[in-house]
C-alpha atoms as a PDB file:
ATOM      1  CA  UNK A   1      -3.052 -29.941  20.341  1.00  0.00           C
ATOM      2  CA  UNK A   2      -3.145 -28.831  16.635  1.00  0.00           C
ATOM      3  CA  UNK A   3      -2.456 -25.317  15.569  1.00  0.00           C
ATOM      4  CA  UNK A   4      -6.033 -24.820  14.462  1.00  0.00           C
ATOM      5  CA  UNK A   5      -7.001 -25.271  17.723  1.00  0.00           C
ATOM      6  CA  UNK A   6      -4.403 -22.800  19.233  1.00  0.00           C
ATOM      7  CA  UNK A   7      -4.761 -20.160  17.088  1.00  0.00           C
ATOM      8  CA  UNK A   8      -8.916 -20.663  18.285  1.00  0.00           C
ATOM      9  CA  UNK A   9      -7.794 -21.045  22.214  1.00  0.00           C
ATOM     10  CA  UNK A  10      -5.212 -17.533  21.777  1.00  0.00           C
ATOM     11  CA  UNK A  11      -6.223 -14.941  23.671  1.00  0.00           C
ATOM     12  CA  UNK A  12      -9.388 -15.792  24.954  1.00  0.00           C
ATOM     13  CA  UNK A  13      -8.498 -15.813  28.729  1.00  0.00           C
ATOM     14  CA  UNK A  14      -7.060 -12.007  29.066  1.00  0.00           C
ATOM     15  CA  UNK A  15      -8.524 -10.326  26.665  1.00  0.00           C
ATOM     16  CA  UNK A  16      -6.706  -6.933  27.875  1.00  0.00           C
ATOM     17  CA  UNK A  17      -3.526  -8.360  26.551  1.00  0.00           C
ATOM     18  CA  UNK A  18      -4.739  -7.904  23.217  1.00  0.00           C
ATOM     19  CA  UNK A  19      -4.632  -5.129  20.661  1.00  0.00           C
ATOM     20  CA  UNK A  20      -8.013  -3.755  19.701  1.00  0.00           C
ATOM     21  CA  UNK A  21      -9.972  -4.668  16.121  1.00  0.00           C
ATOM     22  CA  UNK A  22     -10.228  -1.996  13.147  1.00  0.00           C
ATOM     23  CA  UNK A  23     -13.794  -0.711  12.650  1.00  0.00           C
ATOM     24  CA  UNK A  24     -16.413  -2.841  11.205  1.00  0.00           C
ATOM     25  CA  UNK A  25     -17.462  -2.546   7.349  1.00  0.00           C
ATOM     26  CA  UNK A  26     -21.300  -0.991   7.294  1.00  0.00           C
ATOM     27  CA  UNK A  27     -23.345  -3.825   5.781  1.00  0.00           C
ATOM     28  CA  UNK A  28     -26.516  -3.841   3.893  1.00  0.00           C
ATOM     29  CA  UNK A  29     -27.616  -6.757   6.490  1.00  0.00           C
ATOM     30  CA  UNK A  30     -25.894  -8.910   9.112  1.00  0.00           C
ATOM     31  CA  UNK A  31     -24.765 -12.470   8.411  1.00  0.00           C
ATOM     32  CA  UNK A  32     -27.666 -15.216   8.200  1.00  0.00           C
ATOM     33  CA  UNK A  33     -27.112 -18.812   8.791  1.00  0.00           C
ATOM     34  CA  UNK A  34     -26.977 -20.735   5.341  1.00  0.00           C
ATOM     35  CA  UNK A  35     -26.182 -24.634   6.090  1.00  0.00           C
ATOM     36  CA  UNK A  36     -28.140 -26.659   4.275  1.00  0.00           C
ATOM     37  CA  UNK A  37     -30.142 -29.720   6.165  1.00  0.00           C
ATOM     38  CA  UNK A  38     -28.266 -32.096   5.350  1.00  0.00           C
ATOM     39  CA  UNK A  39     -25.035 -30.913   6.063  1.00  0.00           C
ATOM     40  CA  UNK A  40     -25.585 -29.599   9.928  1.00  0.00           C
ATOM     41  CA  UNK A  41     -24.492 -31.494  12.635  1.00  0.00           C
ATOM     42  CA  UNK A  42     -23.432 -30.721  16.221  1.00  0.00           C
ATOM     43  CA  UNK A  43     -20.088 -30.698  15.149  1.00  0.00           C
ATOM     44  CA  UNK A  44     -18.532 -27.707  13.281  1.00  0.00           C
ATOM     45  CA  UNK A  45     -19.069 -27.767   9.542  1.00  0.00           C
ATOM     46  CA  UNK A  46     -16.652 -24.901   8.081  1.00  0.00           C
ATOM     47  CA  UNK A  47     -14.641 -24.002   5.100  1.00  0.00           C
ATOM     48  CA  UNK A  48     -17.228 -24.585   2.258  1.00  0.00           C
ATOM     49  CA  UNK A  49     -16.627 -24.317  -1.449  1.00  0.00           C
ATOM     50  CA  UNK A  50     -18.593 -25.311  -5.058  1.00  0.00           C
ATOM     51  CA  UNK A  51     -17.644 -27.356  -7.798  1.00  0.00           C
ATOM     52  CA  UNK A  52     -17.389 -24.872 -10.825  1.00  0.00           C
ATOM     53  CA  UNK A  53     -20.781 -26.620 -11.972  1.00  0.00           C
ATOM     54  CA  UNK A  54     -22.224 -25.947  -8.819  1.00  0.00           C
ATOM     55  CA  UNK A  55     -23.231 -29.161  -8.359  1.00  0.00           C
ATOM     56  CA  UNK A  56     -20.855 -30.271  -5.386  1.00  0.00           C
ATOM     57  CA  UNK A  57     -20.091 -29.242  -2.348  1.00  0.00           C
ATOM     58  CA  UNK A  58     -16.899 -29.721  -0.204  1.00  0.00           C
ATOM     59  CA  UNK A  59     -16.096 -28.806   3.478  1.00  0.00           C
ATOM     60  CA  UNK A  60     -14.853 -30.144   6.516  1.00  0.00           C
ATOM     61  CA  UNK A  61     -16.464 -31.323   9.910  1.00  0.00           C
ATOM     62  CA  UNK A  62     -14.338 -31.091  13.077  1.00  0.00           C
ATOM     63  CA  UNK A  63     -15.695 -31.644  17.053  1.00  0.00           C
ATOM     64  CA  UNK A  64     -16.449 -28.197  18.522  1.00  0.00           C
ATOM     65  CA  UNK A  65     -12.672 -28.951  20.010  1.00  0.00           C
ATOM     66  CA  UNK A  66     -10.932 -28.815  16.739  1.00  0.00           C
ATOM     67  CA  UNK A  67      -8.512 -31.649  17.508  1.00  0.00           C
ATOM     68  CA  UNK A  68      -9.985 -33.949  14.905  1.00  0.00           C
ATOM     69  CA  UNK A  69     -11.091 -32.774  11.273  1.00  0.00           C
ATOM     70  CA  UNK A  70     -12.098 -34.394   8.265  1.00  0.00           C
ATOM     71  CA  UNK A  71     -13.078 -33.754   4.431  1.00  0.00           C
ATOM     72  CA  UNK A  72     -16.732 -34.755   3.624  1.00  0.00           C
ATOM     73  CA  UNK A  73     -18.519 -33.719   0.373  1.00  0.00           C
ATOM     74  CA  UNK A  74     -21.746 -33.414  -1.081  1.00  0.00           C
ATOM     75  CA  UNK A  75     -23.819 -33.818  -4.205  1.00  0.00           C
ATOM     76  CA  UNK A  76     -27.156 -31.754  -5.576  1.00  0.00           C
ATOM     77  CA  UNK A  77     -29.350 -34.644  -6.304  1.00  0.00           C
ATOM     78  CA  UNK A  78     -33.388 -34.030  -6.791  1.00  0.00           C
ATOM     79  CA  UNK A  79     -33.181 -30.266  -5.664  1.00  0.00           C
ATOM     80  CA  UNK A  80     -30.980 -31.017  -2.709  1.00  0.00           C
ATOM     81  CA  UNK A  81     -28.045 -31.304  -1.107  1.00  0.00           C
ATOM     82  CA  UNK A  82     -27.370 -35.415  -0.327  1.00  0.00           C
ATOM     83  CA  UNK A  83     -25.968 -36.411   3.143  1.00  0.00           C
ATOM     84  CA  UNK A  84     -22.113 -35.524   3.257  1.00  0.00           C
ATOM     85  CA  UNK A  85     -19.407 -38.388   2.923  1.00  0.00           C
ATOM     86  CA  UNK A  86     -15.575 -38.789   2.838  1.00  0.00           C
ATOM     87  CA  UNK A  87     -14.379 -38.656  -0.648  1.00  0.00           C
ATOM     88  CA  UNK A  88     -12.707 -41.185  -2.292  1.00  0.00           C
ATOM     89  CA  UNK A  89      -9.335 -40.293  -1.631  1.00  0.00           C
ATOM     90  CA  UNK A  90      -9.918 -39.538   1.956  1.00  0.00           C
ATOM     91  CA  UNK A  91      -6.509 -40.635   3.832  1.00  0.00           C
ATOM     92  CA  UNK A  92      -6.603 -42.890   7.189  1.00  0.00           C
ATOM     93  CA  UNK A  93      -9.247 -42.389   9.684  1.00  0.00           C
ATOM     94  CA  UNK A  94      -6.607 -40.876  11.811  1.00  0.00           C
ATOM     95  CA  UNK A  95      -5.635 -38.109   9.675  1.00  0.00           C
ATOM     96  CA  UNK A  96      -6.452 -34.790   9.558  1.00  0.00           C
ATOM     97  CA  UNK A  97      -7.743 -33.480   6.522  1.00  0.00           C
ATOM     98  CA  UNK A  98      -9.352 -30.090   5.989  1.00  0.00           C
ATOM     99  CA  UNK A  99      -9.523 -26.527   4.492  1.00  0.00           C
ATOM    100  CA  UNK A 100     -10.532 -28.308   0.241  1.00  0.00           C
ATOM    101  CA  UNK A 101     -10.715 -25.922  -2.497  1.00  0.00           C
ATOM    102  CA  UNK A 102     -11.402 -26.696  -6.701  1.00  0.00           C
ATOM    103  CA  UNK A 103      -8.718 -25.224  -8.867  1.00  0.00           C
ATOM    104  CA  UNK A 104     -10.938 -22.749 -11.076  1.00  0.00           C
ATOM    105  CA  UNK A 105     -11.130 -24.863 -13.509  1.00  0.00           C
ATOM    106  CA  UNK A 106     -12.471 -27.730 -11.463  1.00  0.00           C
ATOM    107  CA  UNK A 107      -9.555 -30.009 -12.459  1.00  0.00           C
ATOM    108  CA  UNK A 108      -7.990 -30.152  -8.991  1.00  0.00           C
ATOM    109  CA  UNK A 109      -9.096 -30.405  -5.662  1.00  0.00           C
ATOM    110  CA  UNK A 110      -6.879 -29.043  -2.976  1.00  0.00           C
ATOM    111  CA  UNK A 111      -6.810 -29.078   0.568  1.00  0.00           C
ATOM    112  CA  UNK A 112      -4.647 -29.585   4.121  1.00  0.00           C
ATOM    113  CA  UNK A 113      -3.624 -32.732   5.431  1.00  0.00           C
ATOM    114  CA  UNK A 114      -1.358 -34.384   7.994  1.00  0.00           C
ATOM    115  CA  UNK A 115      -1.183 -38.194   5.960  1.00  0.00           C
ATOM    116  CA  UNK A 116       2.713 -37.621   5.611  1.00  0.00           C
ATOM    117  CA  UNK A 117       3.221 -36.560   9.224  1.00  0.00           C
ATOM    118  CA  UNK A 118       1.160 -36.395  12.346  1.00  0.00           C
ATOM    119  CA  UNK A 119      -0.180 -33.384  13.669  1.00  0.00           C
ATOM    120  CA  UNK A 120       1.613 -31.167  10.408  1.00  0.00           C
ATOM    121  CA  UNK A 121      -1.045 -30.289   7.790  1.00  0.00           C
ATOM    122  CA  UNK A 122       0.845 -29.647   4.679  1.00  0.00           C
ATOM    123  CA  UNK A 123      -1.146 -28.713   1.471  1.00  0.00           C
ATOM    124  CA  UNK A 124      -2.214 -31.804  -1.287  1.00  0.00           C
ATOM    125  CA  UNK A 125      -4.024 -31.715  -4.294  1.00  0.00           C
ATOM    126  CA  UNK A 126      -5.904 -34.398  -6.195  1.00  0.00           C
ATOM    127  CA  UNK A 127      -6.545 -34.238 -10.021  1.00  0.00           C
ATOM    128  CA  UNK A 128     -10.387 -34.958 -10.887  1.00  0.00           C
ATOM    129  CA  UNK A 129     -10.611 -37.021 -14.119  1.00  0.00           C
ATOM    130  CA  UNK A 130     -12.782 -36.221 -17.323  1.00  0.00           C
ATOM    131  CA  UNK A 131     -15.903 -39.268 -15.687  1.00  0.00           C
ATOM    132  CA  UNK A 132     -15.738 -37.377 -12.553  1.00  0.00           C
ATOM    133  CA  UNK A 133     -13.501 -40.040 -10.424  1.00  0.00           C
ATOM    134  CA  UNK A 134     -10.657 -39.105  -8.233  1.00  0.00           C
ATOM    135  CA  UNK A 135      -6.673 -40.047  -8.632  1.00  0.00           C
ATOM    136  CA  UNK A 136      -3.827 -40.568  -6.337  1.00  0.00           C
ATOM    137  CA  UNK A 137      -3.374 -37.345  -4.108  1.00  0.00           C
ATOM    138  CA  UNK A 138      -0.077 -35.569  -3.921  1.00  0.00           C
ATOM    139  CA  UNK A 139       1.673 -33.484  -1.787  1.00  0.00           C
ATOM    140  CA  UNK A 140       3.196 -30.247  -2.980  1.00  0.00           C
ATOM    141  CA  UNK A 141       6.722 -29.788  -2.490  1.00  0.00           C
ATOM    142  CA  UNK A 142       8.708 -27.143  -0.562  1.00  0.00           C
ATOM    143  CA  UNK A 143       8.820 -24.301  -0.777  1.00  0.00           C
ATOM    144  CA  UNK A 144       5.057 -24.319  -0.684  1.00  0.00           C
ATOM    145  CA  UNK A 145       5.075 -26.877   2.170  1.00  0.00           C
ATOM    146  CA  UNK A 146       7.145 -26.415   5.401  1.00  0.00           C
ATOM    147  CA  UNK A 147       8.154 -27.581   8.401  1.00  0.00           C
ATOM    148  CA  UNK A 148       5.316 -25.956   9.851  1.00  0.00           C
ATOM    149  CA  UNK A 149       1.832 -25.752   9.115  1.00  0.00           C
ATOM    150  CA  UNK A 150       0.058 -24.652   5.996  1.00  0.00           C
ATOM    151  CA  UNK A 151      -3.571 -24.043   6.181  1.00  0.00           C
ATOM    152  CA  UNK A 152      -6.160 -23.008   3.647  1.00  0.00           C
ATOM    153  CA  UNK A 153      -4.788 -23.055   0.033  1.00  0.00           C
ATOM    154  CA  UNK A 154      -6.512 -21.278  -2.666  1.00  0.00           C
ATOM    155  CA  UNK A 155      -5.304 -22.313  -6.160  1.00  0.00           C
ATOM    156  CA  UNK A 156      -5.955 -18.972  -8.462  1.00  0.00           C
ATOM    157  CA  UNK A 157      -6.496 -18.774 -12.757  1.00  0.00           C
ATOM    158  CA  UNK A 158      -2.757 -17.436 -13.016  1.00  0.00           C
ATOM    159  CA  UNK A 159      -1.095 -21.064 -11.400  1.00  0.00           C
ATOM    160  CA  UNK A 160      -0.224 -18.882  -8.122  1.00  0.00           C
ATOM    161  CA  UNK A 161      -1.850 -20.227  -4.665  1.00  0.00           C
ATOM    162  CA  UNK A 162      -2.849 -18.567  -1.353  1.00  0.00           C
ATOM    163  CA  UNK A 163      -2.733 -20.171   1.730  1.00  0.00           C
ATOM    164  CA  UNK A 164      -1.537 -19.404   5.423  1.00  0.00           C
ATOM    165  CA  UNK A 165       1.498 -21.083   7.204  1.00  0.00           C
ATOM    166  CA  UNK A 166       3.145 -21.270  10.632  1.00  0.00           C
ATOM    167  CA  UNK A 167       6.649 -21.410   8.711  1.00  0.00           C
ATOM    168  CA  UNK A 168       9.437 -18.731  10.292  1.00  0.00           C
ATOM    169  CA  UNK A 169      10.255 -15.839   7.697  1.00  0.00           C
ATOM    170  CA  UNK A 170       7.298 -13.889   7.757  1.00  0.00           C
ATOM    171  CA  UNK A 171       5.466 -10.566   8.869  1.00  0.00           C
ATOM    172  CA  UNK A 172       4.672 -11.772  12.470  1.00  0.00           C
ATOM    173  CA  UNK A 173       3.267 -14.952  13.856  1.00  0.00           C
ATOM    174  CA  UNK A 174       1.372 -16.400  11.286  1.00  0.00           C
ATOM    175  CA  UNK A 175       1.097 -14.994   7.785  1.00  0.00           C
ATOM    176  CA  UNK A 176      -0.566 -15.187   4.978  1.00  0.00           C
ATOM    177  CA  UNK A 177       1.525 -16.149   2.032  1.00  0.00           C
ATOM    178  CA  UNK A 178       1.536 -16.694  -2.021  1.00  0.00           C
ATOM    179  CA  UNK A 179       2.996 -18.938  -4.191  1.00  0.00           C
ATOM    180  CA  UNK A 180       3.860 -18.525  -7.713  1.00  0.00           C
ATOM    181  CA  UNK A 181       4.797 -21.268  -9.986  1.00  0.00           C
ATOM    182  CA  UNK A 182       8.306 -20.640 -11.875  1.00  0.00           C
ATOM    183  CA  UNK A 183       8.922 -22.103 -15.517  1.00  0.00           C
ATOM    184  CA  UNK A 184      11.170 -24.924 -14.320  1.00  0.00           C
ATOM    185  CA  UNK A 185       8.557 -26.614 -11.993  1.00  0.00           C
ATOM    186  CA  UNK A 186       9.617 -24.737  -8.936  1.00  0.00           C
ATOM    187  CA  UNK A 187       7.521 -22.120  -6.539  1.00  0.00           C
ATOM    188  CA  UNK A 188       8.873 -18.871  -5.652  1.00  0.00           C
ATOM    189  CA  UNK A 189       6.930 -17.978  -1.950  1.00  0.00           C
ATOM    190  CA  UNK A 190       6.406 -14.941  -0.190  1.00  0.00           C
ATOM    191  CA  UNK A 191       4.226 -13.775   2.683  1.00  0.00           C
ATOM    192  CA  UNK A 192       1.598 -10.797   1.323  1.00  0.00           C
ATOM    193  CA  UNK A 193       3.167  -7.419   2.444  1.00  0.00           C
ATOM    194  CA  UNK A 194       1.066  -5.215   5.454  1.00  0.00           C
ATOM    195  CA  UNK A 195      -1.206  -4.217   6.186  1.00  0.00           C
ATOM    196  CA  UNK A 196      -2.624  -7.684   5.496  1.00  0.00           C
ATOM    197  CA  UNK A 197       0.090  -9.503   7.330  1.00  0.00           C
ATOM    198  CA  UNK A 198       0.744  -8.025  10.756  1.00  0.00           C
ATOM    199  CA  UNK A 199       2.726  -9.045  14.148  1.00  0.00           C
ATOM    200  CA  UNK A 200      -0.692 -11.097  14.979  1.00  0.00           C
ATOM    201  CA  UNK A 201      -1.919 -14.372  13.476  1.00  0.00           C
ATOM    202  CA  UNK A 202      -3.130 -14.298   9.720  1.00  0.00           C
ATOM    203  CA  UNK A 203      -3.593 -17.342   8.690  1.00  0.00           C
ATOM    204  CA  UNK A 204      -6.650 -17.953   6.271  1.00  0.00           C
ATOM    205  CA  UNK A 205      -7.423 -15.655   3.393  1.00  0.00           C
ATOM    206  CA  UNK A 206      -9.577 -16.355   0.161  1.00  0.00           C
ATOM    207  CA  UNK A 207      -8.965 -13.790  -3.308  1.00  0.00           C
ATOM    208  CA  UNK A 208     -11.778 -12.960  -5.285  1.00  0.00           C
ATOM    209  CA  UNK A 209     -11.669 -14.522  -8.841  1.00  0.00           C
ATOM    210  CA  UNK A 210     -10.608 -11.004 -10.582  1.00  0.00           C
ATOM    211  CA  UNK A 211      -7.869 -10.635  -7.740  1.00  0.00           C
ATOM    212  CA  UNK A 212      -9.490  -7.180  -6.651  1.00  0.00           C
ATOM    213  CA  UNK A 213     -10.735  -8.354  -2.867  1.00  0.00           C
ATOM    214  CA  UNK A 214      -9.380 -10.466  -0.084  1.00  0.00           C
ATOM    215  CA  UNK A 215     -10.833 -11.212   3.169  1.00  0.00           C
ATOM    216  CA  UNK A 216      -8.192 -12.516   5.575  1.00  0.00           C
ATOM    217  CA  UNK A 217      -8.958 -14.494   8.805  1.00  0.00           C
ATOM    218  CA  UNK A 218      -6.843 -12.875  11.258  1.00  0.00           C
ATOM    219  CA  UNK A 219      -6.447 -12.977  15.317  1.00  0.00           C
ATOM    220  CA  UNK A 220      -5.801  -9.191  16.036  1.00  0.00           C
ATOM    221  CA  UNK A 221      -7.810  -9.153  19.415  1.00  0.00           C
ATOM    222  CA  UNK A 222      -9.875 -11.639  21.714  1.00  0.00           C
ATOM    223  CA  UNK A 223     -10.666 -13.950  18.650  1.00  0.00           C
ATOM    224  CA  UNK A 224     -10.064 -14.623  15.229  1.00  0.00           C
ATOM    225  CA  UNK A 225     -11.963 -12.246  12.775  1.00  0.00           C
ATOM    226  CA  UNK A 226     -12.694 -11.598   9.409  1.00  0.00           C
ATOM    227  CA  UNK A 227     -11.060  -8.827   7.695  1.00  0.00           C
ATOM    228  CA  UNK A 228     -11.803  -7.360   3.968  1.00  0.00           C
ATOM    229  CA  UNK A 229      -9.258  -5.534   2.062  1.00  0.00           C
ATOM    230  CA  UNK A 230      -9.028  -3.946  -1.248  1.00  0.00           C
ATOM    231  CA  UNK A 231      -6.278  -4.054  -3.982  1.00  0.00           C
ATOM    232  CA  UNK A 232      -4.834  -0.899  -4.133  1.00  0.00           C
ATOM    233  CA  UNK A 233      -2.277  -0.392  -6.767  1.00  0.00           C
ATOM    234  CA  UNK A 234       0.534  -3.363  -5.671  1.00  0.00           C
ATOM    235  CA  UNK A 235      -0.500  -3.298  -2.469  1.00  0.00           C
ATOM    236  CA  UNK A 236      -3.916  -3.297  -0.919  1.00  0.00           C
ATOM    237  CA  UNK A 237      -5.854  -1.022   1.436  1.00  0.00           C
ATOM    238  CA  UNK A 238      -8.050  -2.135   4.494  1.00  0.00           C
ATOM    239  CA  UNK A 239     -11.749  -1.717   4.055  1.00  0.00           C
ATOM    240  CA  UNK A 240     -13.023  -3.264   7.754  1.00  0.00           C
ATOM    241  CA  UNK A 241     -13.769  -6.115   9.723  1.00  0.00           C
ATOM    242  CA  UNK A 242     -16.944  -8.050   8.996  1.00  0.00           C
ATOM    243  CA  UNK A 243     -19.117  -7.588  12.059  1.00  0.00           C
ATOM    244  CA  UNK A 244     -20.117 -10.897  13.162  1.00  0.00           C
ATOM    245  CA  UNK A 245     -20.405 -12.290  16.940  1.00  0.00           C
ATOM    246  CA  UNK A 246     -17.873 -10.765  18.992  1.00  0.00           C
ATOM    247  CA  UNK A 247     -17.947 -13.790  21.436  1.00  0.00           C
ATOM    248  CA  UNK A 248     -17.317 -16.505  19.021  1.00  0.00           C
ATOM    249  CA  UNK A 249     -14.386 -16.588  15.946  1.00  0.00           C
ATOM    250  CA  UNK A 250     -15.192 -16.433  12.335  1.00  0.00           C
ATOM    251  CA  UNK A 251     -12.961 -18.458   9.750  1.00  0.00           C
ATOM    252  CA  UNK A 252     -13.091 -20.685   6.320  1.00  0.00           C
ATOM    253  CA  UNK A 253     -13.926 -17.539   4.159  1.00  0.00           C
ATOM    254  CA  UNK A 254     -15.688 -18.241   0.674  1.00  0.00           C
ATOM    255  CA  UNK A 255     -15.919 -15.202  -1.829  1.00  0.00           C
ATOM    256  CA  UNK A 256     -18.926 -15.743  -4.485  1.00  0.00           C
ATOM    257  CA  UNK A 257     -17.514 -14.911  -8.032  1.00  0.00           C
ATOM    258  CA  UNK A 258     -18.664 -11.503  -7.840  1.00  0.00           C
ATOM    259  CA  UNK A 259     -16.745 -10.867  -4.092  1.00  0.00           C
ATOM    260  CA  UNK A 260     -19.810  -9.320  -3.150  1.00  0.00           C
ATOM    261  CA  UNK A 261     -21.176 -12.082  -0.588  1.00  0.00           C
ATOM    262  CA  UNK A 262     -18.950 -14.327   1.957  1.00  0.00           C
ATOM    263  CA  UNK A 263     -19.812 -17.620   2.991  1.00  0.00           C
ATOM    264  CA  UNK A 264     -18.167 -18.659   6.151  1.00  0.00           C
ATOM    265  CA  UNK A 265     -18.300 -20.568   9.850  1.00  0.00           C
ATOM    266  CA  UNK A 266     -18.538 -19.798  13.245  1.00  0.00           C
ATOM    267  CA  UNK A 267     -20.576 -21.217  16.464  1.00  0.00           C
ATOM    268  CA  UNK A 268     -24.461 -21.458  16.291  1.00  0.00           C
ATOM    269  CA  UNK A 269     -25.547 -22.168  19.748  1.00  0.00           C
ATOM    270  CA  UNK A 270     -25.879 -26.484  19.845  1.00  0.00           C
ATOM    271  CA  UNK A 271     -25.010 -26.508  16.106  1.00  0.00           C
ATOM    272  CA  UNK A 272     -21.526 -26.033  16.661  1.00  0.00           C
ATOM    273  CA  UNK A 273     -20.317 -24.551  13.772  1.00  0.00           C
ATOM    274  CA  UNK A 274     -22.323 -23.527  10.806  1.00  0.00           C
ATOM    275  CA  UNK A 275     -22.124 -21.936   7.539  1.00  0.00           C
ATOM    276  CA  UNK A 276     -23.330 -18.165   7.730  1.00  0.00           C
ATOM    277  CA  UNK A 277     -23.681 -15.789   4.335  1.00  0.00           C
ATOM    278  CA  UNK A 278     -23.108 -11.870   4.622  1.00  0.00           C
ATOM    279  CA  UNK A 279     -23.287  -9.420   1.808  1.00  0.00           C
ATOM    280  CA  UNK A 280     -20.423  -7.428   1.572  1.00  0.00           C
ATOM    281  CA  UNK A 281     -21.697  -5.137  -0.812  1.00  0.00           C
ATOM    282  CA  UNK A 282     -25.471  -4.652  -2.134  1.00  0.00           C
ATOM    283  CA  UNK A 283     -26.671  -5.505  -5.408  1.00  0.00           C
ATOM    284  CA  UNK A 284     -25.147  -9.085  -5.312  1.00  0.00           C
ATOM    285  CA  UNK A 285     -25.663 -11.948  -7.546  1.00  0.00           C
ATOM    286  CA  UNK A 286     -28.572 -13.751  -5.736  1.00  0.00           C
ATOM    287  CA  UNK A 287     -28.104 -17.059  -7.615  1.00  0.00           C
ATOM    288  CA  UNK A 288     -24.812 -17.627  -5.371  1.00  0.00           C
ATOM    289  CA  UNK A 289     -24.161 -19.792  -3.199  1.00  0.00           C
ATOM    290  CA  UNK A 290     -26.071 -22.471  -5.444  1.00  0.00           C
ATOM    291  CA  UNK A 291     -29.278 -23.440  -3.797  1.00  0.00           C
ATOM    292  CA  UNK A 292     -29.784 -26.763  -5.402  1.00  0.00           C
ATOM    293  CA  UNK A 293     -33.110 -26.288  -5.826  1.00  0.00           C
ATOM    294  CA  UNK A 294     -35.338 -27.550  -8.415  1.00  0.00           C
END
């Protein structure tokens, strides 16, 4: 079974043997679902993010089981979203690919993918050229990738990327770590310090664009939850959970440019998973996420 899927199945049958959440953030409303038409399915869409134009959308789609997931994207053509496809330089139809994200400036796409060995996702990036077509994807090398799993990258302005891993080393189980790139083409890694990483599973986490916020996907109880933290000198400093379902997990977190609203998945009754937007604080930018509308 992949690790996605474990980290999902944890602690579900004896919920006693689990620590309790932190308190939930007060919110100005609770989270509403967002997926557009075209993109819902009965499967579980999850882990959306915009071209810097705004004018594409990437995500993946995985059976409500999570042991199969793959990349699909979508254009905004005549005020809407178009029905989602693989990309270009999708791998083999038995691959897993998932968890995409554009470098900020829209020159790279990155995401997770097992092409180079079954059932490990390691983290690959493909560079976008200048008429908008895709070239050969490539696999970062260690110490960014492991032995283990890396999940979620998050390429940031400064050359550093986010992501979660599996690898031994860190806080607790799984951790949230960051790479930074050094001046002779190697990475320097290191798993964020607490309280975001704990003895329970961290393993997704997406930084605003002015590195002041990050919301962490975290299994500190009966499910995996979404947690919001604030930076706080070289550290940072809890501000809550985001209270969504209790009976379902949250993950594939999405902070608008301003960090004020979240896009991210979790169960909608037959829908599977869908794509559900929160306000984290009021007085956000309304014009995000990009409607694609006329």
């Amino acid at each position: 079974m992949p690790l996605r899927s474990l980290l999902f199945a944890s602690c579900l049958l004896s919920a006693a043997a689990c620590t309790a959440a932190t308190r939930d953030l007060d919110l100005p409303a609770p989270p509403l679902r967002w997926t557009p038409p075209a993109l819902a399915s009965d499967q579980y869409e999850s882990s959306p993010v915009f071209s810097p134009d705004g004018g594409e959308l990437f995500f993946f789609r995985a059976p409500p089981a999570f042991d199969r997931y793959r990349l699909l994207h979508s254009q905004c053509r005549g005020g809407q979203w178009d029905a989602p496809r693989e990309p270009a330089f999708a791998g083999p139809a038995t691959a897993l690919e998932t968890d995409p994200a554009y470098s900020p400036d829209g020159a790279w796409l990155y995401y997770a993918s097992d092409r180079a060995s079954a059932g490990n996702l390691d983290i690959w990036r493909v560079r976008r050229d200048a008429g908008g077509g895709w070239g050969e994807p490539e696999r970062l090398p260690a110490p960014v990738n492991s032995a283990q799993t890396e999940l979620l990258p998050r390429p940031q302005a400064d050359g550093s990327l986010l992501f979660g891993s599996a690898r031994e080393g860190g806080v607790g189980g799984r951790d949230v770590y960051r790479a930074v790139p050094r001046a002779d083409g190697g990475w320097e890694v290191a798993a964020l310090p607490a309280p975001v990483n704990t003895p329970a599973d961290e393993y997704e986490a997406d930084l605003s664009a002015d590195g002041r916020v990050l919301v962490v996907v975290a299994n500190r109880g009966t499910r995996s939850h979404l947690y919001v933290y604030d930076r706080q000198g070289e550290g940072w400093r809890e501000r809550g959970r985001v209270p969504a379902r209790e009976d379902v997990f949250q993950v594939g977190p999405r902070l608008s440019p301003d960090a004020k609203r979240l896009l991210f998945a979790q169960a909608d009754g037959e829908r599977s998973g869908e794509f559900f937007l929160v306000e984290l604080q009021a007085g956000a930018d309304a014009r995000w996420p990009p409607s694609c509308a006329d």
